[in-house]
C-alpha atoms as a PDB file:
ATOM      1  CA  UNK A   1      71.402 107.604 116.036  1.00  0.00           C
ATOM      2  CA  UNK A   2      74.660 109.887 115.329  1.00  0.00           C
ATOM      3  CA  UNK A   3      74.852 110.294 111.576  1.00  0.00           C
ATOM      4  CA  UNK A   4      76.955 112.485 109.095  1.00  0.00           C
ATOM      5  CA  UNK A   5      77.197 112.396 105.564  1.00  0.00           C
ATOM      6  CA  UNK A   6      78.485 114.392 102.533  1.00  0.00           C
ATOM      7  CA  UNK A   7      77.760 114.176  99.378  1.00  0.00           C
ATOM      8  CA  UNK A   8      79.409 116.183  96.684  1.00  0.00           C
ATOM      9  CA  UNK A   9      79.079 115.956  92.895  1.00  0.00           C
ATOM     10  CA  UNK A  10      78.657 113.926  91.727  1.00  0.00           C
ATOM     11  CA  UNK A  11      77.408 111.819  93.991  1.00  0.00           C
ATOM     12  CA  UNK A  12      74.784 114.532  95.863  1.00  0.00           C
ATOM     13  CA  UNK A  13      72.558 114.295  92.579  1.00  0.00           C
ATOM     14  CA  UNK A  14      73.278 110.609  92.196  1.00  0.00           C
ATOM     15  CA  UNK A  15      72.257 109.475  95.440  1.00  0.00           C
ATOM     16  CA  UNK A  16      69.630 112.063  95.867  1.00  0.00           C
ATOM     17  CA  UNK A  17      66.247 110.392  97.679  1.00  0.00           C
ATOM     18  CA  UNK A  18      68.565 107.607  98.364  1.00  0.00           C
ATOM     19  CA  UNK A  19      70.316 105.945 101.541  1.00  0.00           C
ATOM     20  CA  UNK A  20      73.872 106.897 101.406  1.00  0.00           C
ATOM     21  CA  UNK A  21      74.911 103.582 103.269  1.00  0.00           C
ATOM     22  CA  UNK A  22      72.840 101.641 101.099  1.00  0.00           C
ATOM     23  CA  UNK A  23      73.756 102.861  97.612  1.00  0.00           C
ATOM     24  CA  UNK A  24      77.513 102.556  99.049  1.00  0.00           C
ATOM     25  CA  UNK A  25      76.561  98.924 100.180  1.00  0.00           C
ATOM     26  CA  UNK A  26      75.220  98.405  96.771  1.00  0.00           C
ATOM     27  CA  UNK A  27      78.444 100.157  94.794  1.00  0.00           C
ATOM     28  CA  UNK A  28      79.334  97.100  92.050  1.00  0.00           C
ATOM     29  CA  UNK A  29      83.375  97.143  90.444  1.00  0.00           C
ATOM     30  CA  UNK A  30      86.562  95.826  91.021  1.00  0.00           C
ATOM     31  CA  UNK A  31      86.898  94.735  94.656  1.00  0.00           C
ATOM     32  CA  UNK A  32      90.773  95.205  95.704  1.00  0.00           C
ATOM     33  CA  UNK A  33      90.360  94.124  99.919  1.00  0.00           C
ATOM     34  CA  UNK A  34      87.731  92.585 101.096  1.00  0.00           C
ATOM     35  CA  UNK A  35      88.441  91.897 104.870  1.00  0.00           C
ATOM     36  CA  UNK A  36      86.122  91.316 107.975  1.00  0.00           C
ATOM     37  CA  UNK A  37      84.340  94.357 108.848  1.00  0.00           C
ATOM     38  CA  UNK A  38      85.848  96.405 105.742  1.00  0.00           C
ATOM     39  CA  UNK A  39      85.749  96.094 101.699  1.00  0.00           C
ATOM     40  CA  UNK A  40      87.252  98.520  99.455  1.00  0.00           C
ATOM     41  CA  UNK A  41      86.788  98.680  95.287  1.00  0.00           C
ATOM     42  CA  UNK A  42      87.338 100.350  92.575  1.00  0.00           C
ATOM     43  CA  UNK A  43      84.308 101.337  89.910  1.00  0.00           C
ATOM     44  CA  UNK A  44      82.986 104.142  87.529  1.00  0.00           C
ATOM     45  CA  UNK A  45      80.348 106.617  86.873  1.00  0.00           C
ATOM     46  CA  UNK A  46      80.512 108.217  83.260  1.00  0.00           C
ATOM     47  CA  UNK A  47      83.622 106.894  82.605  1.00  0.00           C
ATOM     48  CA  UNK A  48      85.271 108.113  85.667  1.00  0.00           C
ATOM     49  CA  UNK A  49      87.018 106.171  88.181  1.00  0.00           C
ATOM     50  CA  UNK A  50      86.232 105.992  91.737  1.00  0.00           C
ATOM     51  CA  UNK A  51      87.485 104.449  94.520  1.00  0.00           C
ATOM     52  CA  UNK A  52      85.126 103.447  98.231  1.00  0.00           C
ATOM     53  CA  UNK A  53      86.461 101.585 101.376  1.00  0.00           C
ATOM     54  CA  UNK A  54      83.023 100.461 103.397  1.00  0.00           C
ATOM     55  CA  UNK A  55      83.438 100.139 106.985  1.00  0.00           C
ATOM     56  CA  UNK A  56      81.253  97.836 109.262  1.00  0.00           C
ATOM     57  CA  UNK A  57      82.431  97.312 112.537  1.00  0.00           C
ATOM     58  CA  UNK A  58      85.646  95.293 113.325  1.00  0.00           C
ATOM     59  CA  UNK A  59      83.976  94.663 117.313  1.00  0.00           C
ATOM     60  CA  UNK A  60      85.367  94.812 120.290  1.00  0.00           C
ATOM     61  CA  UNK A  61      87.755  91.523 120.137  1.00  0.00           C
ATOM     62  CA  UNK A  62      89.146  93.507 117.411  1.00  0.00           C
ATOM     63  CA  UNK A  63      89.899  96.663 118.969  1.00  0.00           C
ATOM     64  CA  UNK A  64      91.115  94.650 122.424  1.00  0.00           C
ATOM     65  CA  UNK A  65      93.558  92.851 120.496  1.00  0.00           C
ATOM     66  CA  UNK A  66      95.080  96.244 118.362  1.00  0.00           C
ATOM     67  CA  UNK A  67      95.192  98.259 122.204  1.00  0.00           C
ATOM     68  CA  UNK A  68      96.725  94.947 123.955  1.00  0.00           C
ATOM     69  CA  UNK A  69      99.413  95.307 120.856  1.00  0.00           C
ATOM     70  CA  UNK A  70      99.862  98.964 121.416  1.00  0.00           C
ATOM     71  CA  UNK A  71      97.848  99.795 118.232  1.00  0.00           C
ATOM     72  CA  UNK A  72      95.263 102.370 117.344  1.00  0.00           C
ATOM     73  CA  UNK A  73      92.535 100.620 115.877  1.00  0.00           C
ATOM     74  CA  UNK A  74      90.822 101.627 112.431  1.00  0.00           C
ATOM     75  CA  UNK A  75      87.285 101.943 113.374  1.00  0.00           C
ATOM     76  CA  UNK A  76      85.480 103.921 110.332  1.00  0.00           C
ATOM     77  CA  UNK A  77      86.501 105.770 107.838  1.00  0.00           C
ATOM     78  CA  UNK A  78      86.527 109.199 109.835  1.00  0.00           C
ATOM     79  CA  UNK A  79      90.171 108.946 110.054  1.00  0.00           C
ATOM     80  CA  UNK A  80      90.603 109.350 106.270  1.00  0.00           C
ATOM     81  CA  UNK A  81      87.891 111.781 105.492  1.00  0.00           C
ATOM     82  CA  UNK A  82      90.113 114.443 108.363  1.00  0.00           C
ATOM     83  CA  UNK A  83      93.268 113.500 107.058  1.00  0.00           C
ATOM     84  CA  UNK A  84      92.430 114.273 103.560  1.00  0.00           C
ATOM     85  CA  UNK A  85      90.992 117.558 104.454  1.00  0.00           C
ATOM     86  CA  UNK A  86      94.256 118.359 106.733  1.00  0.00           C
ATOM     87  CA  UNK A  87      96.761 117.756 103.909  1.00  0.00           C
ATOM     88  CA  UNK A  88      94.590 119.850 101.813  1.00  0.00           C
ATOM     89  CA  UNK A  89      95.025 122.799 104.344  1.00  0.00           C
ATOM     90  CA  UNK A  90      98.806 121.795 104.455  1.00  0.00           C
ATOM     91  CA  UNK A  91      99.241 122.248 100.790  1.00  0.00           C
ATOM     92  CA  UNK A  92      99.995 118.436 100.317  1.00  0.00           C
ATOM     93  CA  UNK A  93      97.912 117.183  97.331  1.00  0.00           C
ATOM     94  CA  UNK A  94      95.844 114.027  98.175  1.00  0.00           C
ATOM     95  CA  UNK A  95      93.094 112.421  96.607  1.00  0.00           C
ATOM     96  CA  UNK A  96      89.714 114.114  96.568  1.00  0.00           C
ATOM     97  CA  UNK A  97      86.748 113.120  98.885  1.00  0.00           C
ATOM     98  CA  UNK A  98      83.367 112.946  97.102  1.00  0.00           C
ATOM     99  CA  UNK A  99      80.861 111.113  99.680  1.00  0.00           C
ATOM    100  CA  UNK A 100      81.346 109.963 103.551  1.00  0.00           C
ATOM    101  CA  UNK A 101      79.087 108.801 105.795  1.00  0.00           C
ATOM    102  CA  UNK A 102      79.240 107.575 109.246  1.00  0.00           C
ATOM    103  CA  UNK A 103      76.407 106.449 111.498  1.00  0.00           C
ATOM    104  CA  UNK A 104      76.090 105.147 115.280  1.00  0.00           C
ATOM    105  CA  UNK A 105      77.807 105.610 118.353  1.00  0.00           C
ATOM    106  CA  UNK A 106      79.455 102.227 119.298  1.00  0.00           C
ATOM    107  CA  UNK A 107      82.982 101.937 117.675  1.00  0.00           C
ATOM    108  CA  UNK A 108      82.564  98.265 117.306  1.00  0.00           C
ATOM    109  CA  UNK A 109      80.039  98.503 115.179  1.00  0.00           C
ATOM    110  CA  UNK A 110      80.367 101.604 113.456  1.00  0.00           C
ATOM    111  CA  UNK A 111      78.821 101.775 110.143  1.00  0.00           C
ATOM    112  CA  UNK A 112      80.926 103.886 107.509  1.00  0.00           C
ATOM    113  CA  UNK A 113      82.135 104.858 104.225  1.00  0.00           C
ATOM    114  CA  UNK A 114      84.555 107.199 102.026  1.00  0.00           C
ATOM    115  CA  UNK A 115      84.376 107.697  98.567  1.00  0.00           C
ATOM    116  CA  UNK A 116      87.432 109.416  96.680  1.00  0.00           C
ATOM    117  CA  UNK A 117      87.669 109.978  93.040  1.00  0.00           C
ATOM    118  CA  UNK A 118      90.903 107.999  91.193  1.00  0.00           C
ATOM    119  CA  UNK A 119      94.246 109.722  90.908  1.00  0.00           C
ATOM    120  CA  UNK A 120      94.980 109.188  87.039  1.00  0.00           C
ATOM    121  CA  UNK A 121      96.843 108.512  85.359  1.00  0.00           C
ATOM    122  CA  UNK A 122      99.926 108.128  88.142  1.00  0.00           C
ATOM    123  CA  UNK A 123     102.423 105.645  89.137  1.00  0.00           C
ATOM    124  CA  UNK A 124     103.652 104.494  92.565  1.00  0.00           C
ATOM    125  CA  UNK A 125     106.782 106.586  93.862  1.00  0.00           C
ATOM    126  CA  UNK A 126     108.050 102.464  94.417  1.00  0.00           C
ATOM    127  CA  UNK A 127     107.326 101.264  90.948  1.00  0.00           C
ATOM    128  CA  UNK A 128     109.110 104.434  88.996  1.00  0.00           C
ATOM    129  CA  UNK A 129     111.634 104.342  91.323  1.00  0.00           C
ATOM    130  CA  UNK A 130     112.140 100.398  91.353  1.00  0.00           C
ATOM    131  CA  UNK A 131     114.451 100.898  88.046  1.00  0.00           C
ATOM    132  CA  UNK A 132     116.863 103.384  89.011  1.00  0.00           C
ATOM    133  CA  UNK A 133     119.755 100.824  90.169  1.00  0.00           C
ATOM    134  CA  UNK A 134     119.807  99.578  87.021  1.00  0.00           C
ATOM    135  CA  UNK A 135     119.638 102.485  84.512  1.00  0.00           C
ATOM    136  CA  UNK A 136     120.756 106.095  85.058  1.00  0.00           C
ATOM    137  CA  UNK A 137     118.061 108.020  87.133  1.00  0.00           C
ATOM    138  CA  UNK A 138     117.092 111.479  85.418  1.00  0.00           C
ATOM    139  CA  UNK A 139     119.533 112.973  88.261  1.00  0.00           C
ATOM    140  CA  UNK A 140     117.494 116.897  88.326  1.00  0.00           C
ATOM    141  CA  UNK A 141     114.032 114.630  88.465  1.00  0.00           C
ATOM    142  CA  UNK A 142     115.437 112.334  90.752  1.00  0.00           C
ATOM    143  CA  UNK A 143     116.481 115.123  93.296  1.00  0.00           C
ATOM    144  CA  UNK A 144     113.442 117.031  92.746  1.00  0.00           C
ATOM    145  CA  UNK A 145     111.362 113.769  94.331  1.00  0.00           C
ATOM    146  CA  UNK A 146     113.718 113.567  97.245  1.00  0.00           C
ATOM    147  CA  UNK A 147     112.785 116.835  97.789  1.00  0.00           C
ATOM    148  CA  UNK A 148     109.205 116.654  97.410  1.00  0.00           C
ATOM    149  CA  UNK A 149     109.175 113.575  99.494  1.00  0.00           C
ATOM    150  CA  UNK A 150     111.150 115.391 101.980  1.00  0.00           C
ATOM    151  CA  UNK A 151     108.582 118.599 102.161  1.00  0.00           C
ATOM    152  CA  UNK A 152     105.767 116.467 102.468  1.00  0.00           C
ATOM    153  CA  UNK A 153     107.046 114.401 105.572  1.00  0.00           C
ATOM    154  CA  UNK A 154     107.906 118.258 107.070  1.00  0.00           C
ATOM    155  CA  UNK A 155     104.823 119.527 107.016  1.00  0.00           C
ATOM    156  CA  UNK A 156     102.862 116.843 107.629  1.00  0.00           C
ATOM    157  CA  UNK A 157     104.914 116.110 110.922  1.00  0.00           C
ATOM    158  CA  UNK A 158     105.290 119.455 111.903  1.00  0.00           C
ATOM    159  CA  UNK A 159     101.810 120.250 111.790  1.00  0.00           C
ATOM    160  CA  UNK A 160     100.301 116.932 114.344  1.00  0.00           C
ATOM    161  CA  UNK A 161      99.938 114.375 111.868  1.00  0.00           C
ATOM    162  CA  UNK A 162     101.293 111.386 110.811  1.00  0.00           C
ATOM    163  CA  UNK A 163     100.688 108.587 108.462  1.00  0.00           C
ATOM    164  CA  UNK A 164     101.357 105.233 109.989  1.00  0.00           C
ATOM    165  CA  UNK A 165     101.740 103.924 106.420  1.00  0.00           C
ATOM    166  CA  UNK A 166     104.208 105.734 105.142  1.00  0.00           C
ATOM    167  CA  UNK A 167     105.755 103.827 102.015  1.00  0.00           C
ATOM    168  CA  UNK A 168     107.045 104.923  98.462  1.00  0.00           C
ATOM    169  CA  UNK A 169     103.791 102.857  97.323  1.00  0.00           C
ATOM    170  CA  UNK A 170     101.847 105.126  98.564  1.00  0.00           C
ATOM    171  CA  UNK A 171     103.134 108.353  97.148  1.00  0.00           C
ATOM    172  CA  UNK A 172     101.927 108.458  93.402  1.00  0.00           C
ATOM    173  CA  UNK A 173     103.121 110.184  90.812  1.00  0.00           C
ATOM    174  CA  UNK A 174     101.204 111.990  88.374  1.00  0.00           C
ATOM    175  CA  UNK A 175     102.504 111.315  84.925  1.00  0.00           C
ATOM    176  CA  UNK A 176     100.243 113.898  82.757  1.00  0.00           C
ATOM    177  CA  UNK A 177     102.295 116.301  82.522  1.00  0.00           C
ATOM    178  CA  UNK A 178     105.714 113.992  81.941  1.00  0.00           C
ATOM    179  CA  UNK A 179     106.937 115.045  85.281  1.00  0.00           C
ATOM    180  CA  UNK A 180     109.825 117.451  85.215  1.00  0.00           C
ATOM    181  CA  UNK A 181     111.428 118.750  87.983  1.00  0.00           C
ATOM    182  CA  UNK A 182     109.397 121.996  87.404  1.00  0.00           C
ATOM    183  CA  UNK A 183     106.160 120.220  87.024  1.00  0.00           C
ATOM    184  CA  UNK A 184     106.248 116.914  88.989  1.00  0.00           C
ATOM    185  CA  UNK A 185     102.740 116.127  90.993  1.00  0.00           C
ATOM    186  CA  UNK A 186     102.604 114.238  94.231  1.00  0.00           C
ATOM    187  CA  UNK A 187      99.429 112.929  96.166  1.00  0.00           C
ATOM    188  CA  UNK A 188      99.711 110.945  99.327  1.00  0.00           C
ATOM    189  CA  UNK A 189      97.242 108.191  99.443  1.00  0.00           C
ATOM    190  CA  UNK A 190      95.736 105.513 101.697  1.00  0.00           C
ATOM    191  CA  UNK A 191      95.108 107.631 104.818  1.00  0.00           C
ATOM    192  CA  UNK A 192      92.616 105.193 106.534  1.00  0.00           C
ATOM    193  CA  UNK A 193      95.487 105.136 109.665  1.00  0.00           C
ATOM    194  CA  UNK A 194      96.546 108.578 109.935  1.00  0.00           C
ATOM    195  CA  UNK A 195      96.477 110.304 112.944  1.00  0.00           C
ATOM    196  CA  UNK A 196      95.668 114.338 113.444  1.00  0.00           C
ATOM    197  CA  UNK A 197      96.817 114.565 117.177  1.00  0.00           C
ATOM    198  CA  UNK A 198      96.258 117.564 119.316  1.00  0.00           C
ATOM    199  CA  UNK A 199      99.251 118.455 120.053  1.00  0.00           C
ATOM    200  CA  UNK A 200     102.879 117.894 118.974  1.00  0.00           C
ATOM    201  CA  UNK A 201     102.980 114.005 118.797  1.00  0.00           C
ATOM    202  CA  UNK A 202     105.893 112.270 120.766  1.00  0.00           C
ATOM    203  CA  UNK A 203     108.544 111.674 118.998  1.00  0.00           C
ATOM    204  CA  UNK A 204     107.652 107.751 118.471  1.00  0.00           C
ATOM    205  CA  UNK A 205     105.063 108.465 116.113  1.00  0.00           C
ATOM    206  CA  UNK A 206     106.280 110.280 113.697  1.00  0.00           C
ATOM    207  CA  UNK A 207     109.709 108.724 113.686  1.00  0.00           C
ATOM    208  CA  UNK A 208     108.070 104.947 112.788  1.00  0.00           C
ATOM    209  CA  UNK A 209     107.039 107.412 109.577  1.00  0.00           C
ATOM    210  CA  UNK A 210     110.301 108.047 108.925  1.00  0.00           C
ATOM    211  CA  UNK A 211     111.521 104.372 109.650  1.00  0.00           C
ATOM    212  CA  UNK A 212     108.878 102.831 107.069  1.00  0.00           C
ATOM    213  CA  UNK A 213     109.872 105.630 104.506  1.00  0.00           C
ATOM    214  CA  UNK A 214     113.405 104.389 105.174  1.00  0.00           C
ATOM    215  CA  UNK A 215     113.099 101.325 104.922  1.00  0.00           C
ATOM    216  CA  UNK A 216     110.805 101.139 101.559  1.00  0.00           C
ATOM    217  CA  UNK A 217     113.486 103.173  99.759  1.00  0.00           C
ATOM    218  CA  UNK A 218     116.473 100.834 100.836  1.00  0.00           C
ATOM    219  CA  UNK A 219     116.650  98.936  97.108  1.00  0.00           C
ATOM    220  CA  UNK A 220     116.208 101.719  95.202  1.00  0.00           C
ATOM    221  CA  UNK A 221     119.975 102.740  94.704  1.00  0.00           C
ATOM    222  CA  UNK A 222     119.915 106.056  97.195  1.00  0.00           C
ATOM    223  CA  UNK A 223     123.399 106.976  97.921  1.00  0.00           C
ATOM    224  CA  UNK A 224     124.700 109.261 100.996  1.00  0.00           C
ATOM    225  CA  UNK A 225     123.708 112.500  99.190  1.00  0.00           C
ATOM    226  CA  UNK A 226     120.780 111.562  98.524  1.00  0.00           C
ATOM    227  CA  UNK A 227     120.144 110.831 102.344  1.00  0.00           C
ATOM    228  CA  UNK A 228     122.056 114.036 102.956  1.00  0.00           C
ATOM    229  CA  UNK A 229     119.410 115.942 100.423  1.00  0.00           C
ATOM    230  CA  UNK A 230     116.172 114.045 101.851  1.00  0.00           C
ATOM    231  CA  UNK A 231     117.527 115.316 105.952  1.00  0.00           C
ATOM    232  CA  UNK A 232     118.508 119.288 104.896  1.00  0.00           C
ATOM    233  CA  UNK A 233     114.842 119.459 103.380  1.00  0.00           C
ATOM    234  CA  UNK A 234     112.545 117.686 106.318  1.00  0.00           C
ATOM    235  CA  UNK A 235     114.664 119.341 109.062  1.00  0.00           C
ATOM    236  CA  UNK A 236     114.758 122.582 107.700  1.00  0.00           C
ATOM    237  CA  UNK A 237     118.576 123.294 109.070  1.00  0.00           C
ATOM    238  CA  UNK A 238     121.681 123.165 107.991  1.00  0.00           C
ATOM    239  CA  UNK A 239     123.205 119.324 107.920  1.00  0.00           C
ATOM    240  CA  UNK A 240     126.204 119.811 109.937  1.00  0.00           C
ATOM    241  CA  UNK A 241     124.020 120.805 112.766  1.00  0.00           C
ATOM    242  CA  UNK A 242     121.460 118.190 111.795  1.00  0.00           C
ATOM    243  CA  UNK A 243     124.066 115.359 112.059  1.00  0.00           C
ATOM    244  CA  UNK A 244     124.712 116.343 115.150  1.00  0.00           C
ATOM    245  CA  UNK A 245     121.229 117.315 116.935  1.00  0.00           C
ATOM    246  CA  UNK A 246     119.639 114.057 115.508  1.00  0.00           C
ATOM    247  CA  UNK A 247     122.566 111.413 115.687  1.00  0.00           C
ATOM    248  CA  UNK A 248     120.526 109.201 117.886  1.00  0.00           C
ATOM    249  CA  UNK A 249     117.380 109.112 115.524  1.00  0.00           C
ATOM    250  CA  UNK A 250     119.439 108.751 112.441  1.00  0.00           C
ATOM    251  CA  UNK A 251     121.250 105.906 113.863  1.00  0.00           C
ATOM    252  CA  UNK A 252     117.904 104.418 115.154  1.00  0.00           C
ATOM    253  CA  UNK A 253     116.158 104.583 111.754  1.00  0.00           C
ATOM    254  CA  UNK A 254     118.997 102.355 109.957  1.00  0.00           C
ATOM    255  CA  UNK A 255     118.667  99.940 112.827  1.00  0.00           C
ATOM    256  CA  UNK A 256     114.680 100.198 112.221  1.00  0.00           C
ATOM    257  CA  UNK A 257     114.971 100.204 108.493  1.00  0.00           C
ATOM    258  CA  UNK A 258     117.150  96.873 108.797  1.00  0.00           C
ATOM    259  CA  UNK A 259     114.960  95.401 111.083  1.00  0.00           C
ATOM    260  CA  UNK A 260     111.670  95.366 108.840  1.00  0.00           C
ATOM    261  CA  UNK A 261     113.739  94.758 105.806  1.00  0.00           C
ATOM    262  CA  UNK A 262     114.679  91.512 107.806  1.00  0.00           C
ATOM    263  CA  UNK A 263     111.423  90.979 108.800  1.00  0.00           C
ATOM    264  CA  UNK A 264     110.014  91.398 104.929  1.00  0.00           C
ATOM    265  CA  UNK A 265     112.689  88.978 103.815  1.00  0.00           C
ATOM    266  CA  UNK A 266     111.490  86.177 107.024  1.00  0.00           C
ATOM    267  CA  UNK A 267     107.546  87.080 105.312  1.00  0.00           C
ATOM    268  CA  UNK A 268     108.495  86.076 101.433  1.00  0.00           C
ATOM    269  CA  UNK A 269     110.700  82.926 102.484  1.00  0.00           C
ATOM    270  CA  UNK A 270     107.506  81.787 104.224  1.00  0.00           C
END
């Protein structure tokens, strides 16, 4: 049977002489998902938090029914364990893998695991963020995340990859140091559906990114400028000649942005 694992501290001396998939099976905390096929939790060694998503197998009606939707099915936790170690070679800080394991060949029933250690103490880009149309933003901090935000889309779509959950909840922001614009600390999380393609991705994929991005920052008081900053940063050019070069996207993303904030609006009145 295929089979990889990796342990590193300090779970290579903690599982030593054991079965990886069965002390993962066996990990006891706070469970945060449990779905068919996949469970993830939270829970500690020495005082230190971890987190572990356990995949199973979603079978084949699963996967059928995510192609016949024109979705990439999540298999195993492969996906995350690559994209973690490709925004690490990008520069883009992410949380830190400390065990994975994957074993057998059939996707449907692919038995797997990650184990990352907790980002702390941070806050969601969306929850710091949530306040700022109701009480003056520190302006200098508040550009400086644009920015950041801005970078980290960049690279990560100009180097094959993108997220396919790309939401200001899933940017977190360290808060040890009190973020400054000199110090702030960004780590993209929950990578269990990003892609690393293998060559320059068409544009659809990484311009859903940009639509969910858009679209999770549309009640958070962002004015024109702030649009303006966010588009001079990812495309790297000068925004006269972005405006122009990209009109088509730009005005496709409001459109797309409207159209899930629609959607999310149809979901809570349910």
């Amino acid at each position: 049977m295929k089979q990889t694992i990796i342990l590193r501290p300090p779970f290579d001396q903690l599982w030593a002489g054991l079965d990886p998939f069965d002390a993962a099976e066996a990990l006891q905390g706070h469970v945060l998902r449990e779905l068919e096929g996949r469970r993830t939790l939270r829970f500690e060694v020495d005082g230190r938090g971890y987190f572990a998503k356990i995949h199973r197998g979603v079978g084949w009606r699963e996967i059928f029914k995510n192609l016949v939707c024109l979705r990439l099915p999540v298999v195993g936790a492969r996906n995350e364990c690559l994209a973690i170690e490709h925004l690490g070679q990008l520069g883009v800080d992410t949380m830190r893998m400390v065990a994975f394991g994957e074993r057998g060949w059939n996707p449907a029933r692919r038995h797997s695991f990650i184990v990352t250690e907790e980002l702390a103490p941070t806050v969601s880009l969306e929850s710091f963020c949530r306040g700022w149309p109701s009480m003056s933003a520190d302006a200098a901090l508040k550009r400086a995340l644009i920015a950041r935000v801005a970078d980290i889309a960049r690279r990560m779509h100009g180097n094959r990859m993108n997220h396919r959950d790309f939401y200001l909840c899933h940017f977190l922001l360290h808060t040890e140091p009190l973020p400054t614009p000199a110090t702030l600390k960004l780590s993209v999380i929950d990578l269990h559906r990003a892609l690393i393609h293998e060559r320059m991705p068409a544009l659809r994929w990484w311009r859903k990114d940009l639509a969910g991005l858009y679209f999770s920052a549309l009640d958070i008081g962002l004015g024109r400028r702030d649009v303006l900053r966010f588009l001079r940063v990812y495309f790297d050019a000068p925004l006269r000649e972005t405006l122009r070069h990209q009109a088509r996207l730009l005005a496709w993303l409001q459109r797309e942005a409207a159209r899930l904030a629609k959607r999310e609006r149809r979901r809570a009145a349910l």
